[in-house]
C-alpha atoms as a PDB file:
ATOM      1  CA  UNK A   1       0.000   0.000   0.000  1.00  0.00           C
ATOM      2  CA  UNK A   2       1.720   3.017  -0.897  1.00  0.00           C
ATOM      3  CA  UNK A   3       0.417   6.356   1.166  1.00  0.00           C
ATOM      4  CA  UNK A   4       0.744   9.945   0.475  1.00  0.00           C
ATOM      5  CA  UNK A   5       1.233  12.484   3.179  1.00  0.00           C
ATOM      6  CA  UNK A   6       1.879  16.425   2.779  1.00  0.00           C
ATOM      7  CA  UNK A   7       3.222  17.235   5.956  1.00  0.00           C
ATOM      8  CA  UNK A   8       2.057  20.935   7.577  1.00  0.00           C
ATOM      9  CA  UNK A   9       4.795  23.444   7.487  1.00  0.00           C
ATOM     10  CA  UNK A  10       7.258  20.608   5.688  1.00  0.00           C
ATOM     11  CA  UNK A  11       6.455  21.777   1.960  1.00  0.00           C
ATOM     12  CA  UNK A  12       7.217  18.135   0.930  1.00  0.00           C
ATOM     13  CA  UNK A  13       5.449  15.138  -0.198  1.00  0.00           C
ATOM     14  CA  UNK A  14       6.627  11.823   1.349  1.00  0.00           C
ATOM     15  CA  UNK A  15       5.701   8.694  -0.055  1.00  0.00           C
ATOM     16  CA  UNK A  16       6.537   5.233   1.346  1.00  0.00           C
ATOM     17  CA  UNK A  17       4.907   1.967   1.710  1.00  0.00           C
ATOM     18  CA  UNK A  18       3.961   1.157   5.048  1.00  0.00           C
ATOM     19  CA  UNK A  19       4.480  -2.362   7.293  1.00  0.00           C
ATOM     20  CA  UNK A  20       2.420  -5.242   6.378  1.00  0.00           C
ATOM     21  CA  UNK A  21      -0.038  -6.448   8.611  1.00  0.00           C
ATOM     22  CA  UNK A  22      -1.167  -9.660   6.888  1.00  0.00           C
ATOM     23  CA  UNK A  23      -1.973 -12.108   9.326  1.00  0.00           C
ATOM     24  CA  UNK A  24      -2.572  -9.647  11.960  1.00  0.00           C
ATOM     25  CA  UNK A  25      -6.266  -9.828  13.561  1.00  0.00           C
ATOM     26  CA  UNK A  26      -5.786  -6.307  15.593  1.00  0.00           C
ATOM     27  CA  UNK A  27      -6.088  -3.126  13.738  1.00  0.00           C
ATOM     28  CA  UNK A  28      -2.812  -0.985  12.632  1.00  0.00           C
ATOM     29  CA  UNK A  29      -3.703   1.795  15.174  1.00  0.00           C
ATOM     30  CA  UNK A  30      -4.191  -0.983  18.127  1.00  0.00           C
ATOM     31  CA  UNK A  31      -0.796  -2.066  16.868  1.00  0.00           C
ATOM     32  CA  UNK A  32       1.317   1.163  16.160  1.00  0.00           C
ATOM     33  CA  UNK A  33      -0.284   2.308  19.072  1.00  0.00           C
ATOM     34  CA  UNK A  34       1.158  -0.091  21.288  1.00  0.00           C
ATOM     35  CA  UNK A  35       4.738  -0.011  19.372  1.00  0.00           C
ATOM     36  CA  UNK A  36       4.362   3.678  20.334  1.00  0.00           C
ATOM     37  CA  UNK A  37       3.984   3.430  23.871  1.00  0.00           C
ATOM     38  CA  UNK A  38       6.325   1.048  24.726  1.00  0.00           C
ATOM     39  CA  UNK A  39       9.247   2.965  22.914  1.00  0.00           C
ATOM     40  CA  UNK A  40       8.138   6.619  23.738  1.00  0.00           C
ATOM     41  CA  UNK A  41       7.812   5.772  27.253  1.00  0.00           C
ATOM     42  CA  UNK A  42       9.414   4.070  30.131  1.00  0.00           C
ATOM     43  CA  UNK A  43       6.940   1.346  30.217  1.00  0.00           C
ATOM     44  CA  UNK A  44       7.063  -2.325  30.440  1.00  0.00           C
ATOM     45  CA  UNK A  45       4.992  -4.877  28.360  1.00  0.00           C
ATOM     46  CA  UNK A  46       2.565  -5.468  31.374  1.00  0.00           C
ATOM     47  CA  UNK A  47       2.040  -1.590  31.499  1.00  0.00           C
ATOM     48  CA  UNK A  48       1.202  -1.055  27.908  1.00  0.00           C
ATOM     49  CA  UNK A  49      -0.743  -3.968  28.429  1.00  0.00           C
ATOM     50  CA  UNK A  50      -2.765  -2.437  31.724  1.00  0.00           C
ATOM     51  CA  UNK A  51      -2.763   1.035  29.415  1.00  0.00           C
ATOM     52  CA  UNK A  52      -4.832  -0.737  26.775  1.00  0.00           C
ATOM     53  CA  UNK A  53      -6.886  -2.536  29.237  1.00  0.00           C
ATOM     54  CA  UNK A  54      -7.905   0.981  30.386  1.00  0.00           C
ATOM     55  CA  UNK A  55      -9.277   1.525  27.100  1.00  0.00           C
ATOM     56  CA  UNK A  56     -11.306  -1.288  26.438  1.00  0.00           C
ATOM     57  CA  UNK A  57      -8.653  -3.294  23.804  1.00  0.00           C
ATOM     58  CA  UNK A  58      -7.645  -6.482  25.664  1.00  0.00           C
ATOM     59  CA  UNK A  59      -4.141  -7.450  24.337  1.00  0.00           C
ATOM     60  CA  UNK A  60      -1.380  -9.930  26.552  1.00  0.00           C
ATOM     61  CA  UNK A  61       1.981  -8.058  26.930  1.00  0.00           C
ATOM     62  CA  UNK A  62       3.576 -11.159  25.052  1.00  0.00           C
ATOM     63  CA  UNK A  63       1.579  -9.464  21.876  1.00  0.00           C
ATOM     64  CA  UNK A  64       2.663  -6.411  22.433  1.00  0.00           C
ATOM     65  CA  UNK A  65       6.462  -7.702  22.599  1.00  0.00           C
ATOM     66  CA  UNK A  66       5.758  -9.688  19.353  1.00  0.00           C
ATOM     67  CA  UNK A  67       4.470  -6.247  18.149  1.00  0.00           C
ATOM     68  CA  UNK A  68       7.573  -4.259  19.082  1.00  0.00           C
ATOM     69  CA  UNK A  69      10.092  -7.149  17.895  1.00  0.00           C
ATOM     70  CA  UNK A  70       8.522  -7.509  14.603  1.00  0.00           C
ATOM     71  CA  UNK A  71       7.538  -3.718  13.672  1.00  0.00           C
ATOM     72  CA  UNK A  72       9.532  -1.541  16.048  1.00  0.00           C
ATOM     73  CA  UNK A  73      12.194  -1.240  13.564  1.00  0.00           C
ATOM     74  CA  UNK A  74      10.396  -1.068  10.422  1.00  0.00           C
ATOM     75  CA  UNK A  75       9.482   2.203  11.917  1.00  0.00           C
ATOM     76  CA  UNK A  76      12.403   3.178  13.015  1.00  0.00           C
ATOM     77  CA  UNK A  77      13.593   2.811   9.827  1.00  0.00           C
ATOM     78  CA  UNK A  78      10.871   4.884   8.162  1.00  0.00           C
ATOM     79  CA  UNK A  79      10.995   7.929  10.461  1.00  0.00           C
ATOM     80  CA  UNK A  80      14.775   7.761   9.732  1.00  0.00           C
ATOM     81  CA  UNK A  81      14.208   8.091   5.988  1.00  0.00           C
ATOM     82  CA  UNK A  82      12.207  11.272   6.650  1.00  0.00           C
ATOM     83  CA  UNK A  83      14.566  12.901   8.543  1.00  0.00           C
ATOM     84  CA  UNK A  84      16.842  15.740   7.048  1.00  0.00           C
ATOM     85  CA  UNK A  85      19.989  14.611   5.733  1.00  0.00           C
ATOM     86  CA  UNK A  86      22.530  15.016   8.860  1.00  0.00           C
ATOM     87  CA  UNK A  87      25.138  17.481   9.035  1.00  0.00           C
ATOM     88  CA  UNK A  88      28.588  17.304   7.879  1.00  0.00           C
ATOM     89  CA  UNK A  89      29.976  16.644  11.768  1.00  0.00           C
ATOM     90  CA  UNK A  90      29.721  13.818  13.575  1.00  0.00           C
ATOM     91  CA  UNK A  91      29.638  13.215  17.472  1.00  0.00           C
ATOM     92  CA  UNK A  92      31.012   9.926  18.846  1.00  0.00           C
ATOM     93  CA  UNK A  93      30.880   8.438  22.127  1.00  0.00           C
ATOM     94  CA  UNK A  94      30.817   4.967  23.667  1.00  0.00           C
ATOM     95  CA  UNK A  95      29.166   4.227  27.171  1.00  0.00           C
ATOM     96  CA  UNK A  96      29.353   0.884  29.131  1.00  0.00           C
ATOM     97  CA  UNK A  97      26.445  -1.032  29.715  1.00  0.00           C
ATOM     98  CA  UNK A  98      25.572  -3.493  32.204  1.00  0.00           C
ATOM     99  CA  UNK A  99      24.443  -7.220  30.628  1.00  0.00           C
ATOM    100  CA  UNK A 100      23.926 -10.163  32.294  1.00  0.00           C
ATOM    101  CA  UNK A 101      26.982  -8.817  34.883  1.00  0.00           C
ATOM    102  CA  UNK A 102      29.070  -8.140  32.305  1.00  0.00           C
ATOM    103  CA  UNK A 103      30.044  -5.090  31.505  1.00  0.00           C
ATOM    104  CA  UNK A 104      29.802  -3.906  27.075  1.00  0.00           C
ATOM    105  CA  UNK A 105      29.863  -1.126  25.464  1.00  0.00           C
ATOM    106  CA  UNK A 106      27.182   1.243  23.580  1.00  0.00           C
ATOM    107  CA  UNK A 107      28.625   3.236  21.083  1.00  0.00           C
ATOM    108  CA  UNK A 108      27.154   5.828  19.442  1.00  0.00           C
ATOM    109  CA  UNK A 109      27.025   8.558  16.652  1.00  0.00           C
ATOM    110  CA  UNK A 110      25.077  12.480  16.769  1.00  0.00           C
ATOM    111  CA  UNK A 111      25.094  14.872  14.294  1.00  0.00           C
ATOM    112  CA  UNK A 112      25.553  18.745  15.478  1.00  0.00           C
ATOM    113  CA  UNK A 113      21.877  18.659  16.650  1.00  0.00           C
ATOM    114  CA  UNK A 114      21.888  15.829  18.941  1.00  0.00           C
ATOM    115  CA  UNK A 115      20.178  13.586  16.240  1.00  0.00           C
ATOM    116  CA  UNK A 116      21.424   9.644  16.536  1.00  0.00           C
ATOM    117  CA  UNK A 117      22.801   8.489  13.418  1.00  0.00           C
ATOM    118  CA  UNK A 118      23.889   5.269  14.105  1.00  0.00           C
ATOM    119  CA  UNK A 119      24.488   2.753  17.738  1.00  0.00           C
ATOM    120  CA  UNK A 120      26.325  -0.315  17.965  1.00  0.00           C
ATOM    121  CA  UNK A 121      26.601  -2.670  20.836  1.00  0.00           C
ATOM    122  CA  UNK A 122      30.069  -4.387  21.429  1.00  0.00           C
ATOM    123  CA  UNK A 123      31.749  -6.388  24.093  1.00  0.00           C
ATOM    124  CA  UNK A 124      35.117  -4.086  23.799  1.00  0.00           C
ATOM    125  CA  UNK A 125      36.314  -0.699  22.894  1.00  0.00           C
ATOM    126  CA  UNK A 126      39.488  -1.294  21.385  1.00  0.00           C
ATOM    127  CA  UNK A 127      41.100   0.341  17.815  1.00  0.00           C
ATOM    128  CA  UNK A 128      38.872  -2.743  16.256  1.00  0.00           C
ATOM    129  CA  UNK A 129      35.784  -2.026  17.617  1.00  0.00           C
ATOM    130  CA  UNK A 130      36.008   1.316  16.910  1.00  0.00           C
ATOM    131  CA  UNK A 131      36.966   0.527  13.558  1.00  0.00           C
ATOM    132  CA  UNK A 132      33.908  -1.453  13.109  1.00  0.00           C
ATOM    133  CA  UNK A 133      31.661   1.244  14.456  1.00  0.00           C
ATOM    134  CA  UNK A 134      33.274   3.464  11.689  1.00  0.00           C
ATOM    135  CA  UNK A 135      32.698   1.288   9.179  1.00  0.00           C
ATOM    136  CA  UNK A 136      28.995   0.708  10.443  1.00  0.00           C
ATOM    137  CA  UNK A 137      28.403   4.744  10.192  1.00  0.00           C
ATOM    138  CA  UNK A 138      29.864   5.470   6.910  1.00  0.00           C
ATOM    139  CA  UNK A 139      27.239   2.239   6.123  1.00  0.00           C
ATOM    140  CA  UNK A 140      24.333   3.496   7.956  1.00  0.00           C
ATOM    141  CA  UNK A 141      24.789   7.204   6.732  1.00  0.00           C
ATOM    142  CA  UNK A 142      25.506   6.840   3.352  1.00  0.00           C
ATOM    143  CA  UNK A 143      28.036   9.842   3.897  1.00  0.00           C
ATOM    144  CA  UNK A 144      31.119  10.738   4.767  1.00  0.00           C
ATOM    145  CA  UNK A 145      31.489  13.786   7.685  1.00  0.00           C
ATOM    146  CA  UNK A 146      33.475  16.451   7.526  1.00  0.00           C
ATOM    147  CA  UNK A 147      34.794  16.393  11.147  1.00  0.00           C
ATOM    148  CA  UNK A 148      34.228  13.983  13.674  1.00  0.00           C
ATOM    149  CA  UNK A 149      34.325  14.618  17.576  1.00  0.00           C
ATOM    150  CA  UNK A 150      35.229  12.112  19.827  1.00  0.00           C
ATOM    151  CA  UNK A 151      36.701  12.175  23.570  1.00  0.00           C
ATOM    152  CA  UNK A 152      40.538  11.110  24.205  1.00  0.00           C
ATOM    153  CA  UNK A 153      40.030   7.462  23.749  1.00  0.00           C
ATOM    154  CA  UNK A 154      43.185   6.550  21.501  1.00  0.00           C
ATOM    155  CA  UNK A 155      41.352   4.098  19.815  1.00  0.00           C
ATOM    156  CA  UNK A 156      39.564   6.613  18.044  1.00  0.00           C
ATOM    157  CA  UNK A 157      42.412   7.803  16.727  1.00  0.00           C
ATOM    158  CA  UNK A 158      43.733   4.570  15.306  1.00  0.00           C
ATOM    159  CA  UNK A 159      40.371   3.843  13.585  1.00  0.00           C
ATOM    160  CA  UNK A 160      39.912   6.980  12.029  1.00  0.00           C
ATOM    161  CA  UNK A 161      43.858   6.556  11.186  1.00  0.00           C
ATOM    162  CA  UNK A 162      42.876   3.666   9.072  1.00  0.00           C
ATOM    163  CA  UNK A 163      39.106   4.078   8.009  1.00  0.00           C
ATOM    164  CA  UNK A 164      38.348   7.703   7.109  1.00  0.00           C
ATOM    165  CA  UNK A 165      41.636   9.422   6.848  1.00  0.00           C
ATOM    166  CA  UNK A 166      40.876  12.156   5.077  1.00  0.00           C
ATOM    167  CA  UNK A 167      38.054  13.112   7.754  1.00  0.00           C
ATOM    168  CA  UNK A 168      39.364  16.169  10.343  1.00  0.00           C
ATOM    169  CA  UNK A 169      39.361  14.644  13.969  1.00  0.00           C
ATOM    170  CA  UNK A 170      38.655  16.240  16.866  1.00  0.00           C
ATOM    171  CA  UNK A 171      39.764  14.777  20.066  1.00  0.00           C
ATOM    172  CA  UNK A 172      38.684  16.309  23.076  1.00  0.00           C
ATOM    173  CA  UNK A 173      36.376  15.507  26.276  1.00  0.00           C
ATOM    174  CA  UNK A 174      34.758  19.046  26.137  1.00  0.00           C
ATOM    175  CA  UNK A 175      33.654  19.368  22.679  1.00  0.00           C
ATOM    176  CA  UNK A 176      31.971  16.152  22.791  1.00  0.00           C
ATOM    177  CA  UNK A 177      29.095  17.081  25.110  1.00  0.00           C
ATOM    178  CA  UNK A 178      26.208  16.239  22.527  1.00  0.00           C
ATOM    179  CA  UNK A 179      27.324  12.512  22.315  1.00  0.00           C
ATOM    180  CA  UNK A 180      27.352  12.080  26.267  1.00  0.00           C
ATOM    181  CA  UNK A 181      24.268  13.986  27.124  1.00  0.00           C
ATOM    182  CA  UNK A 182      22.548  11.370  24.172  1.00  0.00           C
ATOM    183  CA  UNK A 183      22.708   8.391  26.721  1.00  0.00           C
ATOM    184  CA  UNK A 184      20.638   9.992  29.013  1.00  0.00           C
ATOM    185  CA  UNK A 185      17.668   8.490  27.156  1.00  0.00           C
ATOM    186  CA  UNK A 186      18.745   5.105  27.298  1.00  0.00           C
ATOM    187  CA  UNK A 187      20.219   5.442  30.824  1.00  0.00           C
ATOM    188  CA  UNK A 188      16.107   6.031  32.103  1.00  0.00           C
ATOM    189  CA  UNK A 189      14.936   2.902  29.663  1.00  0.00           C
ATOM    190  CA  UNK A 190      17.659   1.108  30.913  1.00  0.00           C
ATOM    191  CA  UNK A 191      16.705   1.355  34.778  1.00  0.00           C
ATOM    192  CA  UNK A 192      13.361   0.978  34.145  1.00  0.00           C
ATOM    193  CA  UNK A 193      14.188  -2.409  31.699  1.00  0.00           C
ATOM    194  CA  UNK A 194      16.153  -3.747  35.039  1.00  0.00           C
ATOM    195  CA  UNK A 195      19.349  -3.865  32.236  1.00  0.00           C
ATOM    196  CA  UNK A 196      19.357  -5.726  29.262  1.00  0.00           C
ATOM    197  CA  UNK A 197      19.547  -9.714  28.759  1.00  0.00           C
ATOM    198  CA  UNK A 198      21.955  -9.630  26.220  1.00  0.00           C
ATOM    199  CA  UNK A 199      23.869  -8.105  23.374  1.00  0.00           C
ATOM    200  CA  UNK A 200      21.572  -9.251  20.792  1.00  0.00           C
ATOM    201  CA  UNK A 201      18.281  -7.444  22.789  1.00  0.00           C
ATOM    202  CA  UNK A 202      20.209  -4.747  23.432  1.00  0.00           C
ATOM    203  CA  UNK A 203      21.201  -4.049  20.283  1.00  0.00           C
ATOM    204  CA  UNK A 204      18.219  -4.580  18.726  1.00  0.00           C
ATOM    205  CA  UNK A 205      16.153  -2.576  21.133  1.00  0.00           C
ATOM    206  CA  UNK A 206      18.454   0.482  21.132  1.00  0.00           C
ATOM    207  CA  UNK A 207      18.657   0.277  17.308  1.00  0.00           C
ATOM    208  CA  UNK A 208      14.545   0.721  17.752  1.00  0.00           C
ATOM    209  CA  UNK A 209      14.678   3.015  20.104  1.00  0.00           C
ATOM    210  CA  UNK A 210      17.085   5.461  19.147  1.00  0.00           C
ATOM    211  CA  UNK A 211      15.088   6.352  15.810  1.00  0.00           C
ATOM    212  CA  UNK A 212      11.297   6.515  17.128  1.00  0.00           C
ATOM    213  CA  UNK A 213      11.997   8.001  21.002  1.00  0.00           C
ATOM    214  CA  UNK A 214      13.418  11.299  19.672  1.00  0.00           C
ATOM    215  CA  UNK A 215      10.772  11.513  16.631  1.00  0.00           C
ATOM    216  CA  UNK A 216       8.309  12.420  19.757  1.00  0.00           C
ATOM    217  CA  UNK A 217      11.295  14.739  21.400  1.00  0.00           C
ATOM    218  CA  UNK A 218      11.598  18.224  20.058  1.00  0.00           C
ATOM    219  CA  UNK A 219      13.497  20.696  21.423  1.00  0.00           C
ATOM    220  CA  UNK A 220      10.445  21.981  24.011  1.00  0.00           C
ATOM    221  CA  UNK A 221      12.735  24.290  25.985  1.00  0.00           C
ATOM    222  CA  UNK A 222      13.035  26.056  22.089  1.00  0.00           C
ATOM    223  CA  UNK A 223       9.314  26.272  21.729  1.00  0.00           C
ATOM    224  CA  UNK A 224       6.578  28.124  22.932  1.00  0.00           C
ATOM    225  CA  UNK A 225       3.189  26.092  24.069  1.00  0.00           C
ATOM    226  CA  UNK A 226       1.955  26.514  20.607  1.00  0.00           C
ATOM    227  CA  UNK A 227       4.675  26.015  18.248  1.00  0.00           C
ATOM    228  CA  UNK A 228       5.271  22.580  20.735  1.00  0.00           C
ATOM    229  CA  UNK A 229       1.908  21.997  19.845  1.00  0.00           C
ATOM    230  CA  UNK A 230       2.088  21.883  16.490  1.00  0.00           C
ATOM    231  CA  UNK A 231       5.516  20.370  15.765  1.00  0.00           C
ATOM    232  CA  UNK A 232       3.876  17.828  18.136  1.00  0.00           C
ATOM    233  CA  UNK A 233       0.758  17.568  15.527  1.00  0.00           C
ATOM    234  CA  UNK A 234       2.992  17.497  12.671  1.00  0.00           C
ATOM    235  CA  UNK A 235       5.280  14.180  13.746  1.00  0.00           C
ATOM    236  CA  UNK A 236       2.175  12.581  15.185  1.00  0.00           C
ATOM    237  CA  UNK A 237       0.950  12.440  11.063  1.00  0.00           C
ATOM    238  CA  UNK A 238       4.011  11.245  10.379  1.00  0.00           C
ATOM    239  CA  UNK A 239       4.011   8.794  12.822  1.00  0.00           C
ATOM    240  CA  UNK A 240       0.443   7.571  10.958  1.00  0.00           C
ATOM    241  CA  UNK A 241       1.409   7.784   7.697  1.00  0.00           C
ATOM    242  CA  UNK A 242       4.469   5.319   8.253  1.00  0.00           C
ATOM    243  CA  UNK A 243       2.616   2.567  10.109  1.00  0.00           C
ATOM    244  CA  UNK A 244      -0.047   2.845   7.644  1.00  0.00           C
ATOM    245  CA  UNK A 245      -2.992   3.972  10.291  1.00  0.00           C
ATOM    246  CA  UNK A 246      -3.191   7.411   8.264  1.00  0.00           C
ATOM    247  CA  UNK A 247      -6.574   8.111   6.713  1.00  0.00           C
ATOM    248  CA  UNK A 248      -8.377   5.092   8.975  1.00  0.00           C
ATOM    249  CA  UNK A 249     -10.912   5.645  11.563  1.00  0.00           C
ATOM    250  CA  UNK A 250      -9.520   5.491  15.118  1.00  0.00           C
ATOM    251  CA  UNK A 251     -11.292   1.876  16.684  1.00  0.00           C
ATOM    252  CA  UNK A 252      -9.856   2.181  20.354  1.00  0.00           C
END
């Protein structure tokens, strides 16, 4: 199904085809509504279950992780494709993580506005992991930056040595303040997720995570009530038109 959407105050048309929900017997919008709950919010599968309860859609919490396994990234992926193309510097940190007892490591990319452009989840942070994390960007972005920014972790410095050469490199704990203030988001989900199970969940969660939770996070301190308002209105029809439930009558 391929949907149309002029978005208010965009001036573009998007067009994309949304999920498919063959098979499905809920609705898209009892669906994307649940995805959208459970990644905007600091909520467990029983709570978006209780949430839906509340309004009359009965729904077990094993559905909804089904829901947010299978389709979480699909729209990830297709609020990422909407986005501006990022800016020409880059903002890299890594931050440890706490699975199963053991500590990893989340790595992570910004642009200059604080927008994630690409995570990885490793079990080191050595020249080769931060080699593969380059590699993974330049993938992810389809772009190469014009400066990167990282903190005084030499193994930035070996990787971008080797990988992107010809890319300016910033080393220094100070300029890097976008990156670190980034995992604040996933420090909250994190405590209220009781830590992760493993690499694999973790990566594929934060992968989901990072590109619908800051869709629904605009800069409010930047706004007044009204522009908040509708920015907020704005992404919402985005939000629709990308899981499909754009156009359809709301049934819960």
């Amino acid at each position: 199904m391929i949907l149309e959407l002029v978005v208010p105050g965009r001036g573009s048309l998007v067009s994309s085809a949304s999920p498919s929900y063959k098979g499905h017997r809920y609705p898209v919008e009892v669906i994307s509504h649940c995805v959208w709950l459970y990644f905007r919010f600091p909520l467990s599968f029983r709570e978006v279950e209780e949430l839906m309860l509340q309004r009359g859609v009965i729904v077990s919490h094993e559905t909804v992780r089904r829901w947010c396994m299978k389709f979480g990234q699909a729209y990830a992926n297709g609020l990422r494709r909407r986005r501006p193309r990022p800016g020409d510097k880059g903002h890299l940190d890594e931050v440890f993580l706490k699975i199963n007892g053991e500590r990893k490591y989340l790595w992570r990319a910004v642009d200059a506005d604080g927008t994630v452009l690409d995570i990885l989840v490793q079990n080191r942070r050595d020249k080769t992991a931060a080699r593969r994390f380059f590699r993974k960007l330049l993938k992810t972005t389809c772009s190469v930056p014009r400066v990167v920014v990282t903190d005084k972790l030499r193994s930035y410095g070996a990787a971008h040595r080797e990988v992107m050469p010809s890319v300016e490199h910033r080393s220094h704990k100070g300029l890097n303040n976008r990156a670190e203030n980034s995992h604040q988001p996933t420090r909250q989900r994190e405590r209220a997720m009781k830590g992760f199970r493993s690499v694999g969940g973790a990566q594929r969660f934060l992968a989901a995570f990072s590109g619908i939770s800051p869709h629904f996070r605009p800069h409010r301190h930047l706004m007044t009530a009204s522009d908040h308002r509708a920015e907020m209105t704005v992404r919402f029809a985005i939000w629709d038109q990308i899981t499909g439930a754009a156009g359809r009558p709301t049934t819960a």
